[in-house]
C-alpha atoms as a PDB file:
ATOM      1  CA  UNK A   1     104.370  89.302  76.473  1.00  0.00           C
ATOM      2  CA  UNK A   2     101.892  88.704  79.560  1.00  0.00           C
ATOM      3  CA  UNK A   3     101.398  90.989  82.061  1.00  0.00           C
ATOM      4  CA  UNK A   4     102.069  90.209  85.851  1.00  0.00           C
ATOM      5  CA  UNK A   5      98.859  89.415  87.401  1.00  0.00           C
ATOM      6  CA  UNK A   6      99.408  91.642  89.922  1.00  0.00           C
ATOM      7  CA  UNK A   7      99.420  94.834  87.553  1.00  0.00           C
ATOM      8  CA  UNK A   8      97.076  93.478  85.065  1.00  0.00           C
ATOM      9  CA  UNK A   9      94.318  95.740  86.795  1.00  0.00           C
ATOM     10  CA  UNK A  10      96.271  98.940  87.047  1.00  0.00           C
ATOM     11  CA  UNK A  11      96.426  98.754  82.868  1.00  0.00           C
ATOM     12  CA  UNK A  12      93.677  97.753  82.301  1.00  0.00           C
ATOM     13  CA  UNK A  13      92.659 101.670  84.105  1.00  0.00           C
ATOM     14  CA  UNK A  14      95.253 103.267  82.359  1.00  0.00           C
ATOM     15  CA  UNK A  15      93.676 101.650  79.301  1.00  0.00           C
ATOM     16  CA  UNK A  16      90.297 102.814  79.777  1.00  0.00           C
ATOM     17  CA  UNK A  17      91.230 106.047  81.145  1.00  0.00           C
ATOM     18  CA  UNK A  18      93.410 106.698  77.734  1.00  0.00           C
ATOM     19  CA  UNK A  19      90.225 105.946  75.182  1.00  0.00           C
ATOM     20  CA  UNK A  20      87.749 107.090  76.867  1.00  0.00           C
ATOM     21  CA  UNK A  21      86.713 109.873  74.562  1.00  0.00           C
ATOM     22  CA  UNK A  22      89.262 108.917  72.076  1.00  0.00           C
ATOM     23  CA  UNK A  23      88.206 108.624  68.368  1.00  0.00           C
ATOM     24  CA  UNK A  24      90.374 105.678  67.428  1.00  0.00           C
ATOM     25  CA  UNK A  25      90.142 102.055  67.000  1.00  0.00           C
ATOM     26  CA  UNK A  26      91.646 101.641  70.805  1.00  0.00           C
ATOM     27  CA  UNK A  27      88.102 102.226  72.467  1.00  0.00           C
ATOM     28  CA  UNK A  28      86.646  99.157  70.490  1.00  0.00           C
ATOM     29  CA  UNK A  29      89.333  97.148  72.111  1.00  0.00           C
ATOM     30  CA  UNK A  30      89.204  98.285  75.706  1.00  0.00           C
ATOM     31  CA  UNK A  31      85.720  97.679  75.852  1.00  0.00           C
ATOM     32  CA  UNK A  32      85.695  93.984  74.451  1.00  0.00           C
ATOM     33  CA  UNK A  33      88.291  93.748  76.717  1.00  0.00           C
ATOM     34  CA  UNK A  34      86.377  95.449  79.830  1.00  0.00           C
ATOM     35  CA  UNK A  35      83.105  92.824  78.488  1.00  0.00           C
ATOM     36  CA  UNK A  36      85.042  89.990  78.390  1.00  0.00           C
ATOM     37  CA  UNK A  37      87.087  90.586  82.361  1.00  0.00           C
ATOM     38  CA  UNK A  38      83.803  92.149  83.831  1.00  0.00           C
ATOM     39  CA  UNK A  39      82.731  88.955  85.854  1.00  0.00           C
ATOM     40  CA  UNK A  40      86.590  89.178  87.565  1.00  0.00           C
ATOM     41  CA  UNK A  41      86.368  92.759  88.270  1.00  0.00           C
ATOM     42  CA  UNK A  42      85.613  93.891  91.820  1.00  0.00           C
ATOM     43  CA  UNK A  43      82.478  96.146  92.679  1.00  0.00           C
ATOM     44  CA  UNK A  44      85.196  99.185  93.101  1.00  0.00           C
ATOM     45  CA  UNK A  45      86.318  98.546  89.927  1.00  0.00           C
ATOM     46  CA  UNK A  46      83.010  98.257  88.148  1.00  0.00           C
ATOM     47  CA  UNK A  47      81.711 101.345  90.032  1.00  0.00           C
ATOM     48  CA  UNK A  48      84.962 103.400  88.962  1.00  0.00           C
ATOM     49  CA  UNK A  49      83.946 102.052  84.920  1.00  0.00           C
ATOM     50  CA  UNK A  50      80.442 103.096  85.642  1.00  0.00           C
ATOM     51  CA  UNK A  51      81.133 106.948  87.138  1.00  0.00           C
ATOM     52  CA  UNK A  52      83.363 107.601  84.678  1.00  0.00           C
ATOM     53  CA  UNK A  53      81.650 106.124  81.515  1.00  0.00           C
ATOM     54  CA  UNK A  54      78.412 108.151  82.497  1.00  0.00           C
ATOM     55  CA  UNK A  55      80.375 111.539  83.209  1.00  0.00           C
ATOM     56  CA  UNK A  56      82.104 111.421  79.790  1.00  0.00           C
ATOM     57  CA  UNK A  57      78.958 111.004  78.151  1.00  0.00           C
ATOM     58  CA  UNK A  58      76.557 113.408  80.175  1.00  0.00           C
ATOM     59  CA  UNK A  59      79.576 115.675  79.248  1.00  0.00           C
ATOM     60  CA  UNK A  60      79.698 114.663  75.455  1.00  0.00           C
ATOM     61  CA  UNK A  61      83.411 113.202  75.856  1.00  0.00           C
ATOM     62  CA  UNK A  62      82.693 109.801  74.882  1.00  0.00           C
ATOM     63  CA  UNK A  63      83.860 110.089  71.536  1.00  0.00           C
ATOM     64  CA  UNK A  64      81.768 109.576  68.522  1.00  0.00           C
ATOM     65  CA  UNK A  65      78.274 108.731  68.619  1.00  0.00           C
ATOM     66  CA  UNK A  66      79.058 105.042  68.154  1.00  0.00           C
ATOM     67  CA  UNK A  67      81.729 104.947  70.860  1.00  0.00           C
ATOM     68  CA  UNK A  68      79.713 106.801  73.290  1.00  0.00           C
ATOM     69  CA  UNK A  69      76.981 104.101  72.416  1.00  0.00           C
ATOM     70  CA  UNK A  70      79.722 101.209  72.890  1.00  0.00           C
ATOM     71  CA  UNK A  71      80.646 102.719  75.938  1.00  0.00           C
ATOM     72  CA  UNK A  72      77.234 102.584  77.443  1.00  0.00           C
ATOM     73  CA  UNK A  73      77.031  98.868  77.231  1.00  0.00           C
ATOM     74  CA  UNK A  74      79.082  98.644  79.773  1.00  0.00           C
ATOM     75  CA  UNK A  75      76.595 100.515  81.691  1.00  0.00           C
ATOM     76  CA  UNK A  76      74.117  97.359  81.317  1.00  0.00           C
ATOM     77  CA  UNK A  77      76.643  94.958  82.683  1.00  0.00           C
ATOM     78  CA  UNK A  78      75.643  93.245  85.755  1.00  0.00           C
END
């Protein structure tokens, strides 16, 4: 199944939004995912990653202490 271009960015929120602080495998996905599409995102996009990531954390909702760590690679992306 492939996703319509066109709504390929709205899921790929609605993924992140949905693990971000979850203590599953799904995190570890997103974020390969988020790694791998980061030079096609727009600066809106990467700025809406970037709040968010750094509020869950500041606010200890990042999940575990190895996804809030996964998380914050994103952070370092250029």
């Amino acid at each position: 199944m492939l996703i319509p271009e066109a709504e390929q960015r709205d899921f790929l929120v609605y993924a992140f939004r949905y693990t971000l602080g979850r203590r599953t495998y799904a995190p570890h996905t997103v974020i390969q995912v988020l790694k791998s599409a980061w030079g096609e995102l727009s600066e809106g996009d990467k700025n809406l990653y970037r709040r968010e990531i750094r509020n869950a954390i500041n606010d200890g909702m990042a999940g575990a202490d190895f996804d809030a760590k996964a998380w914050a690679e994103i952070l370092e992306l250029k």
